[in-house]
N, C-alpha and C. Protein backbone atom coordinates (compact mmCIF):
# COMPACT_ATOMS: atom_id res chain seq x y z
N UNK A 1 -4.79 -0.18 -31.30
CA UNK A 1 -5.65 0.87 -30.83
C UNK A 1 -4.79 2.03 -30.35
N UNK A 2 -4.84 3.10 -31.18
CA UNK A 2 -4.04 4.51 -30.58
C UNK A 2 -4.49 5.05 -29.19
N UNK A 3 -4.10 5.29 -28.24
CA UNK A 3 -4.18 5.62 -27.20
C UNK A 3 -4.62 7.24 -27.31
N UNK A 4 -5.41 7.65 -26.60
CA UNK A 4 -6.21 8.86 -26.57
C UNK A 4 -5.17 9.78 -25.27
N UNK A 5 -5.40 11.11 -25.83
CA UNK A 5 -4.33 12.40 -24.69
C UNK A 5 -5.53 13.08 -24.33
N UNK A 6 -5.02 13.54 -23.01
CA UNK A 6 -6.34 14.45 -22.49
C UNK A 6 -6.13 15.63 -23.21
N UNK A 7 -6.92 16.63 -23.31
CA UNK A 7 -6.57 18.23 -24.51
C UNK A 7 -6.01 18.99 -23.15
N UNK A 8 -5.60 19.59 -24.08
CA UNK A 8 -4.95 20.44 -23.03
C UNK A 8 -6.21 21.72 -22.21
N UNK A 9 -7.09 21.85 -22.42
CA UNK A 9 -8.34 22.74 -22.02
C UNK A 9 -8.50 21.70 -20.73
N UNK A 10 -8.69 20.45 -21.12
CA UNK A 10 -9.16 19.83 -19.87
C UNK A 10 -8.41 19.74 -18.94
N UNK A 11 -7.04 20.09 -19.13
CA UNK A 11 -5.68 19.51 -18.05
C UNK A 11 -5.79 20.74 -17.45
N UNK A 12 -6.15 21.94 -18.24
CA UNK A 12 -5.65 23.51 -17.32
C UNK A 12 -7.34 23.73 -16.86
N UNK A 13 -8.60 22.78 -17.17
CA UNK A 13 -9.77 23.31 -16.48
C UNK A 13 -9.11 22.25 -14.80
N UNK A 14 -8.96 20.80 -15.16
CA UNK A 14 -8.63 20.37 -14.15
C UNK A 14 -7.53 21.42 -12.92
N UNK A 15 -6.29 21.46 -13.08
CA UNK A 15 -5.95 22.40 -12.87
C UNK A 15 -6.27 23.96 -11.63
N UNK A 16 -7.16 24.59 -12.57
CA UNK A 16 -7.65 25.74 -12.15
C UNK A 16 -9.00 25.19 -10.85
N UNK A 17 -9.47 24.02 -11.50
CA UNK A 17 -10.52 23.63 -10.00
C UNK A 17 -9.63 23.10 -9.09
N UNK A 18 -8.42 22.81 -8.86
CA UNK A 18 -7.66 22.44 -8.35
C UNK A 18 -7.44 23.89 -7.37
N UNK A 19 -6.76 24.71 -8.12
CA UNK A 19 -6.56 25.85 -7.40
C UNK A 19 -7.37 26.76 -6.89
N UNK A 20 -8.39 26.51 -7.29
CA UNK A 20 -9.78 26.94 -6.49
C UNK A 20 -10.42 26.18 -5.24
N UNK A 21 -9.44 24.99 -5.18
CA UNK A 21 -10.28 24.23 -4.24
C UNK A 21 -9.12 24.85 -2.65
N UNK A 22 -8.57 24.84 -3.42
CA UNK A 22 -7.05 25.30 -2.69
C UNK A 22 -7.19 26.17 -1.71
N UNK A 23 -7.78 27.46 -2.40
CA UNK A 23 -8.24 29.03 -2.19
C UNK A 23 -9.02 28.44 -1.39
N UNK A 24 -10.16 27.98 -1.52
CA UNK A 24 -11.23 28.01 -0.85
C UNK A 24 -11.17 27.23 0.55
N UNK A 25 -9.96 26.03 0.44
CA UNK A 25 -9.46 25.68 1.50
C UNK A 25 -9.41 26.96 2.54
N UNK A 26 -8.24 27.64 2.03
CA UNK A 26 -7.73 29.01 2.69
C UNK A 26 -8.82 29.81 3.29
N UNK A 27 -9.65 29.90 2.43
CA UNK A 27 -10.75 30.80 3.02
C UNK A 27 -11.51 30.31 4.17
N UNK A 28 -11.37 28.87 3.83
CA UNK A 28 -12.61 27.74 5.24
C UNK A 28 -11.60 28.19 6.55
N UNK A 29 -10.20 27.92 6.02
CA UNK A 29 -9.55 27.94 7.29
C UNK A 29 -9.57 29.20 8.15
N UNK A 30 -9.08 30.55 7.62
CA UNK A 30 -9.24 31.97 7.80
C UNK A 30 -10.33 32.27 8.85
N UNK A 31 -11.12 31.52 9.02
CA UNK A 31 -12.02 31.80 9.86
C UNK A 31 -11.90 31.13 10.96
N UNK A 32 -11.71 30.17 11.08
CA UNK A 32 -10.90 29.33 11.99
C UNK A 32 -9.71 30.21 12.72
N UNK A 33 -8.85 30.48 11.82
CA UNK A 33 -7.26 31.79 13.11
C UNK A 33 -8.18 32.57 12.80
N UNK A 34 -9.14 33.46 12.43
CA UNK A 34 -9.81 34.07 13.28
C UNK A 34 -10.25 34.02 14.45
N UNK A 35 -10.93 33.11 14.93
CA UNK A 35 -11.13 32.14 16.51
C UNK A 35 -9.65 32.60 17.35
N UNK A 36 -9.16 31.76 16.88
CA UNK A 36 -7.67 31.78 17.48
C UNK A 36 -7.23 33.03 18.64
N UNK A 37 -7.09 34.25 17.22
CA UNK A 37 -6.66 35.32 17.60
C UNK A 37 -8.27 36.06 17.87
N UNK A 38 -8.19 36.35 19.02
CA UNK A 38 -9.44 37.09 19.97
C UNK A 38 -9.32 38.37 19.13
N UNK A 39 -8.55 39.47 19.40
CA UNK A 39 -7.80 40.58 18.88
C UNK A 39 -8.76 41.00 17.57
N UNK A 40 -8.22 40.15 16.74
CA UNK A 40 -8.95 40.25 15.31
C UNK A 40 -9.89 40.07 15.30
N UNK A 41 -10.87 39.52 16.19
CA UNK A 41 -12.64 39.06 16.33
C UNK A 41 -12.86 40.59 16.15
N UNK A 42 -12.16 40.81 17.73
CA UNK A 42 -12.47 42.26 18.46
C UNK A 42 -12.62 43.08 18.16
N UNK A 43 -11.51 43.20 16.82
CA UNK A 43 -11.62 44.77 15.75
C UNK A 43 -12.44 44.55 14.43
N UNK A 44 -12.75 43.55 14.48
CA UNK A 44 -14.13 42.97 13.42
C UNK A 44 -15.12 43.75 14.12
N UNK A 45 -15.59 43.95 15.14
CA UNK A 45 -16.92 44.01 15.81
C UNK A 45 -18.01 43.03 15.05
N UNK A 46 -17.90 42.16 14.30
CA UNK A 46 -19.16 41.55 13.82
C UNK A 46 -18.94 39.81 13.34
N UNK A 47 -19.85 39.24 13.91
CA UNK A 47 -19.52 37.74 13.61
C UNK A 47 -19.98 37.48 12.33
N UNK A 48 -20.48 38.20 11.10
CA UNK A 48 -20.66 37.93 10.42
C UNK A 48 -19.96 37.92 9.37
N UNK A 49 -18.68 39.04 9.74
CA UNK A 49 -17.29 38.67 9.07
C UNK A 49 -16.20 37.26 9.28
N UNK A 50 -16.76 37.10 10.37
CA UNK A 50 -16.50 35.97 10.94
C UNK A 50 -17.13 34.17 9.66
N UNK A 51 -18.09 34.29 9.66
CA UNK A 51 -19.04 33.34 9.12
C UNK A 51 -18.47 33.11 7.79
N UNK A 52 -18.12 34.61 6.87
CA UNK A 52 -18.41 34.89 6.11
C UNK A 52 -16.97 34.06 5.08
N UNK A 53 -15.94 33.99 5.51
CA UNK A 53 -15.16 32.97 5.17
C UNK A 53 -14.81 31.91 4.96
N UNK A 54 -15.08 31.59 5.62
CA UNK A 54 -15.66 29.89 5.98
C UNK A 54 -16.83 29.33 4.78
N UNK A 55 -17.80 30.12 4.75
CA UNK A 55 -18.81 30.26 4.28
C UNK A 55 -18.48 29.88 2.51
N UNK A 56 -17.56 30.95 2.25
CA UNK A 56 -17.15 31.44 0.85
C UNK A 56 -15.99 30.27 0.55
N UNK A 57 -15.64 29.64 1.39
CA UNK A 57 -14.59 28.64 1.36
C UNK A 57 -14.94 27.23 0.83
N UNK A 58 -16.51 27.19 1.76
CA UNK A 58 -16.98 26.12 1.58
C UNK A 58 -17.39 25.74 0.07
N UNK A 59 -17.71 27.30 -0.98
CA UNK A 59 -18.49 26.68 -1.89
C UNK A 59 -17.12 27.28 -2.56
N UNK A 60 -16.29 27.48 -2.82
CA UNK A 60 -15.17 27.63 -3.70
C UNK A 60 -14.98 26.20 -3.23
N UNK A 61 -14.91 25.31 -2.70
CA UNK A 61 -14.18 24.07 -2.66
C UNK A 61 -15.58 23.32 -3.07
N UNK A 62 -16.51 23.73 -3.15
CA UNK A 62 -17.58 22.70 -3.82
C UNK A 62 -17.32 23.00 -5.42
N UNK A 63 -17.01 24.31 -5.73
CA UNK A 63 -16.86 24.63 -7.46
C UNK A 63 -15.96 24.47 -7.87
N UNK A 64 -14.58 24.29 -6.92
CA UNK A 64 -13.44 23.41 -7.52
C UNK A 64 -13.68 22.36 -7.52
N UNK A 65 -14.39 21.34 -6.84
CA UNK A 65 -14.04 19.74 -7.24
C UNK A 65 -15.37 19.56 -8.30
N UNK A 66 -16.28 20.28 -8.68
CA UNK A 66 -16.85 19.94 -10.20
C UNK A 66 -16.15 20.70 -10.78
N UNK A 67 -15.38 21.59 -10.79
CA UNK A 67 -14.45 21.77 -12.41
C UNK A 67 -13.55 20.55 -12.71
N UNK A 68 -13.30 19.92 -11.53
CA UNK A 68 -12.33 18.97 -11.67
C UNK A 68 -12.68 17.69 -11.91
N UNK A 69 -14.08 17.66 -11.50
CA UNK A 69 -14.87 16.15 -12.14
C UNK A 69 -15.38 16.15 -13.54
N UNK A 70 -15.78 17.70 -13.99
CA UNK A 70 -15.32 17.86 -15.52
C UNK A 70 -14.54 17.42 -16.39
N UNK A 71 -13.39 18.28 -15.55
CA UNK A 71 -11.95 18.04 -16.56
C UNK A 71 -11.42 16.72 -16.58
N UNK A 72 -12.15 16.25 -15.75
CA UNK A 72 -11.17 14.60 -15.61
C UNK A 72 -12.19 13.61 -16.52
N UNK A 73 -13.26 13.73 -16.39
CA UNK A 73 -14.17 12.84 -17.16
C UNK A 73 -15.00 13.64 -18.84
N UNK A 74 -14.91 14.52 -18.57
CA UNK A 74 -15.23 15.82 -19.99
C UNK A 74 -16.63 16.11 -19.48
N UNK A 75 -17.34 16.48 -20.77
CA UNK A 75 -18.61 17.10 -20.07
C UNK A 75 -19.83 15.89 -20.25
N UNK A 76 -19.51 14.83 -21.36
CA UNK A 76 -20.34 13.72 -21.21
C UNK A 76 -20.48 12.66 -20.18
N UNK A 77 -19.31 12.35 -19.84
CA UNK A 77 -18.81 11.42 -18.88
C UNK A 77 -18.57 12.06 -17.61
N UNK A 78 -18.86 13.29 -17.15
CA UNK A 78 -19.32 13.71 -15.55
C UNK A 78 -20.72 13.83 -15.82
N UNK A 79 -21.64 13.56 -16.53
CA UNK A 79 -22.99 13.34 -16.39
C UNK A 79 -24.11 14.61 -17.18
N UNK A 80 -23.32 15.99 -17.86
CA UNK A 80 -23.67 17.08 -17.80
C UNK A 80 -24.57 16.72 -19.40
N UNK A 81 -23.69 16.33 -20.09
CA UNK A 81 -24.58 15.91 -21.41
C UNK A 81 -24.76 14.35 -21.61
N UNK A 82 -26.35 13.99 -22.12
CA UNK A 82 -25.95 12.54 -21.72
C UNK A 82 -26.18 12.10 -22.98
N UNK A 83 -24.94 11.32 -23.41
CA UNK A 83 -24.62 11.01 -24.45
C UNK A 83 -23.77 10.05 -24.58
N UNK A 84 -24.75 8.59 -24.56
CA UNK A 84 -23.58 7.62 -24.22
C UNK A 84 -22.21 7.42 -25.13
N UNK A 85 -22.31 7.75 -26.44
CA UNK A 85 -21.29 7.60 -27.50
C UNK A 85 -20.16 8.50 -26.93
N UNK A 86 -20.49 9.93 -26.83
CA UNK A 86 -19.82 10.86 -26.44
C UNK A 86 -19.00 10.67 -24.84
N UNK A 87 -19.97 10.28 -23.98
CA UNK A 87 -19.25 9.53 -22.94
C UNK A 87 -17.91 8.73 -22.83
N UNK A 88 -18.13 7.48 -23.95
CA UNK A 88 -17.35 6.56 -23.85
C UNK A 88 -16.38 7.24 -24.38
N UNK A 89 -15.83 8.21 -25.55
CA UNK A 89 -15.16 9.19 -25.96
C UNK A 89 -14.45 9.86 -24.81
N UNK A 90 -14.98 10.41 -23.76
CA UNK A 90 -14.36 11.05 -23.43
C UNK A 90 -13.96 10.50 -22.24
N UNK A 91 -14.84 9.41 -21.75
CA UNK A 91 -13.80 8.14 -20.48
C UNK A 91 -12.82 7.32 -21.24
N UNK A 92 -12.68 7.48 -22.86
CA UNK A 92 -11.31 6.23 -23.02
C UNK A 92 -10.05 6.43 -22.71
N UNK A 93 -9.66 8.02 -21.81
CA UNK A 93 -8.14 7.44 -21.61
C UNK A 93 -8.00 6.66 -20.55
N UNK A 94 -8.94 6.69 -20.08
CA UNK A 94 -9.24 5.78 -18.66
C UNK A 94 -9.42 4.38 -18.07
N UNK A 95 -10.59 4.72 -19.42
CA UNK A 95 -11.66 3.12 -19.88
C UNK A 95 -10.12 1.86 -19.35
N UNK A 96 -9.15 1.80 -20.82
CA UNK A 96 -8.42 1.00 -20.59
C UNK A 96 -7.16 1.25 -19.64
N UNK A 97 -6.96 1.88 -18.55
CA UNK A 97 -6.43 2.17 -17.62
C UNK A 97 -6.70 1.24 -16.03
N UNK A 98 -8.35 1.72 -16.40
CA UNK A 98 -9.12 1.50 -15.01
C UNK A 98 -9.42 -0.71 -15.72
N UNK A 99 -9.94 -0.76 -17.03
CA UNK A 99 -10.39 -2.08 -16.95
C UNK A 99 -12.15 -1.78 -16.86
N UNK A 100 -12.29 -0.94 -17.17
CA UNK A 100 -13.77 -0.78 -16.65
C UNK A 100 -14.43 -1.06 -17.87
N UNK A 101 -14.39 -0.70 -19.07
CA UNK A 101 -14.78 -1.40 -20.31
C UNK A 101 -14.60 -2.80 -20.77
N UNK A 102 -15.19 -3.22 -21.07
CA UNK A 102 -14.82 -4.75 -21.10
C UNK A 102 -14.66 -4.34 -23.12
N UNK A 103 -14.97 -4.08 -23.85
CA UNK A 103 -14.38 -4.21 -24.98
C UNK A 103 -13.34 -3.47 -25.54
N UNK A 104 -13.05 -2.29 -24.29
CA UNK A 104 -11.31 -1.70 -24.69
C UNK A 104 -10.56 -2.87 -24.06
N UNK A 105 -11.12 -3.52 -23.03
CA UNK A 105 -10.41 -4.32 -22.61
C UNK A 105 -9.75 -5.85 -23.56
N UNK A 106 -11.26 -5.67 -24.03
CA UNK A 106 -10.53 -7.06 -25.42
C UNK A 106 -10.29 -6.28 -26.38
N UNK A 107 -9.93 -5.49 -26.68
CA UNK A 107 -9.57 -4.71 -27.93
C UNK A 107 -8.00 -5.32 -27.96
N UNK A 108 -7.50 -5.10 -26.31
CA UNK A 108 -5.95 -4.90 -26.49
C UNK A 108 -5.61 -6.25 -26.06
N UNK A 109 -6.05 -7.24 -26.03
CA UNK A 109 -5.56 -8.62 -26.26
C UNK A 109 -5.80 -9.40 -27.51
N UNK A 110 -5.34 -10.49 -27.47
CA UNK A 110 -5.70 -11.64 -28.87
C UNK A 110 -6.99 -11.88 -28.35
N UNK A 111 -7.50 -12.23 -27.24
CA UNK A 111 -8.40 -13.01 -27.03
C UNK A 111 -9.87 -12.41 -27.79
N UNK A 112 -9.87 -10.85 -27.96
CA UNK A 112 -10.66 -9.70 -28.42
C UNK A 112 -11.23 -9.82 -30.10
N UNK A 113 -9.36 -10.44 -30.72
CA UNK A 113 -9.86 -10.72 -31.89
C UNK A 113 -11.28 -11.55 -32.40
N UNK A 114 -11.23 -11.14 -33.96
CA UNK A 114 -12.55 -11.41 -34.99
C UNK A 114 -11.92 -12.72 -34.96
N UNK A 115 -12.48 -14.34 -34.68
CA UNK A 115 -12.67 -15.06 -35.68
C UNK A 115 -12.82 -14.92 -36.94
N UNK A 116 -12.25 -15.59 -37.59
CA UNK A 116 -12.38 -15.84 -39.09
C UNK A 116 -12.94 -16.85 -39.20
N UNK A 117 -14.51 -16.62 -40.73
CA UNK A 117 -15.62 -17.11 -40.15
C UNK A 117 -15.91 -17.92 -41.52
N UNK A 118 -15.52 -19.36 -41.88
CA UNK A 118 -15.41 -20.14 -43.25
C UNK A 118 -17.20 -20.49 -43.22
N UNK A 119 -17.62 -20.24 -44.56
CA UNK A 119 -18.93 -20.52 -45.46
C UNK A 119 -18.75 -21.61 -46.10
N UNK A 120 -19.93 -22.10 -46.66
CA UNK A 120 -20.21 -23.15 -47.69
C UNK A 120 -20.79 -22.88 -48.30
N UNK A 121 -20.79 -22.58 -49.96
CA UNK A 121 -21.88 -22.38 -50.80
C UNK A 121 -22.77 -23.80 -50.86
N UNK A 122 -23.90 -23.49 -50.77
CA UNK A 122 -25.35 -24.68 -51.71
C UNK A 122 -25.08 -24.46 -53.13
N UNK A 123 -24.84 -26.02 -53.50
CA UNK A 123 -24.43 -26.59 -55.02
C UNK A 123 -26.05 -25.96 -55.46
N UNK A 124 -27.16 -25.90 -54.86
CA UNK A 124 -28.79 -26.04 -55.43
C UNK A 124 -28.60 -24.86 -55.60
N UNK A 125 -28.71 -23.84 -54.05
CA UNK A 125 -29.32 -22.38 -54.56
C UNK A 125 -28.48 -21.14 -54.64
N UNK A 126 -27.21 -21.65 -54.28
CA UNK A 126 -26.76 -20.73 -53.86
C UNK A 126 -26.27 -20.01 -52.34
N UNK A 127 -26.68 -20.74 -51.65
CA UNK A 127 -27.16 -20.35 -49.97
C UNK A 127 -25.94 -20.11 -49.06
N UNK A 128 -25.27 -18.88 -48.46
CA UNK A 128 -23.91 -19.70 -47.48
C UNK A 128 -24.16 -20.00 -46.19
N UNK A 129 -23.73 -21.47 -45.96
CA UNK A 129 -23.62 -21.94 -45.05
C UNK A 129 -23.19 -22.02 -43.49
N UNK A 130 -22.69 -22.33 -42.57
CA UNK A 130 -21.72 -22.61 -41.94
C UNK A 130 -20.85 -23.56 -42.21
N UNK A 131 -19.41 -23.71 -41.97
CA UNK A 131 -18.81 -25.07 -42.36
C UNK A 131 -18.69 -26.25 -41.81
N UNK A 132 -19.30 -26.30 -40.69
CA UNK A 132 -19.90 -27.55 -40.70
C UNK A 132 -21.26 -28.17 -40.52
N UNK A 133 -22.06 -26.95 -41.47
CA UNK A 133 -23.17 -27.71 -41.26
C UNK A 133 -24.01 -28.88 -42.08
N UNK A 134 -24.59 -29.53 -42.04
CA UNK A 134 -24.44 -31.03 -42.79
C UNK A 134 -25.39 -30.48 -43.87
N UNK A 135 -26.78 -29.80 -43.64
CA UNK A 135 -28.01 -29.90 -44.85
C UNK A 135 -27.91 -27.78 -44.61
N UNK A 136 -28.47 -27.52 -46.26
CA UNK A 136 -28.63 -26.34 -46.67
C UNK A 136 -29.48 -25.49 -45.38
N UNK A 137 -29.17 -24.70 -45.06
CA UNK A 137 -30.57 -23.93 -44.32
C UNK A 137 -31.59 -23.33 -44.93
N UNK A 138 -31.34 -23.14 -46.42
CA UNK A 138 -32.44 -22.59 -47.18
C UNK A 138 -33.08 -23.22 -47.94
N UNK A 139 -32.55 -24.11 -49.08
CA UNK A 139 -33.57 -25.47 -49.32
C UNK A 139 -33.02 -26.68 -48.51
N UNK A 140 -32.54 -27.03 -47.96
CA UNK A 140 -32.63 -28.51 -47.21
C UNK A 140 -31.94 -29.45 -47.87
N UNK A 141 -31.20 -29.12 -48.68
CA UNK A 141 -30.40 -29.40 -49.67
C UNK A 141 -29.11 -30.43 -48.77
N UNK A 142 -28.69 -31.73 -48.93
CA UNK A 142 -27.46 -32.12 -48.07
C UNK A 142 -26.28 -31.34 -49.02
N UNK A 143 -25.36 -31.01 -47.91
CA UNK A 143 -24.21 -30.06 -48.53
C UNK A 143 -23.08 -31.03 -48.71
């Protein structure tokens, strides 16, 4: 089983919500040493410059961590299109990482393998069998 690469769109969307979450850190905090320093309230005259950082911080760090639950799972597998085929597509670099699939998981052992699966033709009709089964399943035929 070839092992799947994340694209590179998803590594630089991950990425960029990364650095947005960052920013927006900055911005939550900014309002905060605002507090701090009285001074700077003072020549604000208005608490709503005050608010207003914090504020803008909060949802830059809510729109960085869904770009980043995007980029890490794609757009099927963070929930946006639901498409289970497409899903599993875009959780397999993971799937067998995490163990969370149970048939990537037997994919990559012996235990996963196909049996190889021996028949018996019916001398009467033609019929295949299992190999050890004693009478035909289709005429009743002993094999």
């Amino acid at each position: 089983m070839a092992k799947k690469e994340i694209s590179e769109e998803r590594k630089m969307l991950y990425y960029a919500g990364l650095g947005v979450m960052v920013v927006g850190f900055l911005f939550f905090l900014s309002g905060f040493l605002g507090v701090m320093n009285p001074e700077t309230m003072l020549m604000s005259g208005s608490m709503g410059s005050f608010i207003a950082g914090p504020f803008i911080g909060i949802i830059m760090i809510g729109v960085g961590g869904f770009m980043r639950s995007v980029a890490a799972r794609g757009v099927a597998g963070s929930g946006l299109v639901l498409d289970p085929e497409k899903a599993r597509e875009d959780l397999s670099p993971w799937s067998s990482m995490a163990g969370g699939m149970l048939n990537d998981a037997l994919e990559e052992t012996s235990i996963g393998s196909k049996k190889e699966v021996i028949k018996v033709r019916c001398r009467n009709c033609s019929e295949l069998n299992e190999e050890d089964a004693k009478f035909c399943k289709n005429c009743g035929e002993k094999l």
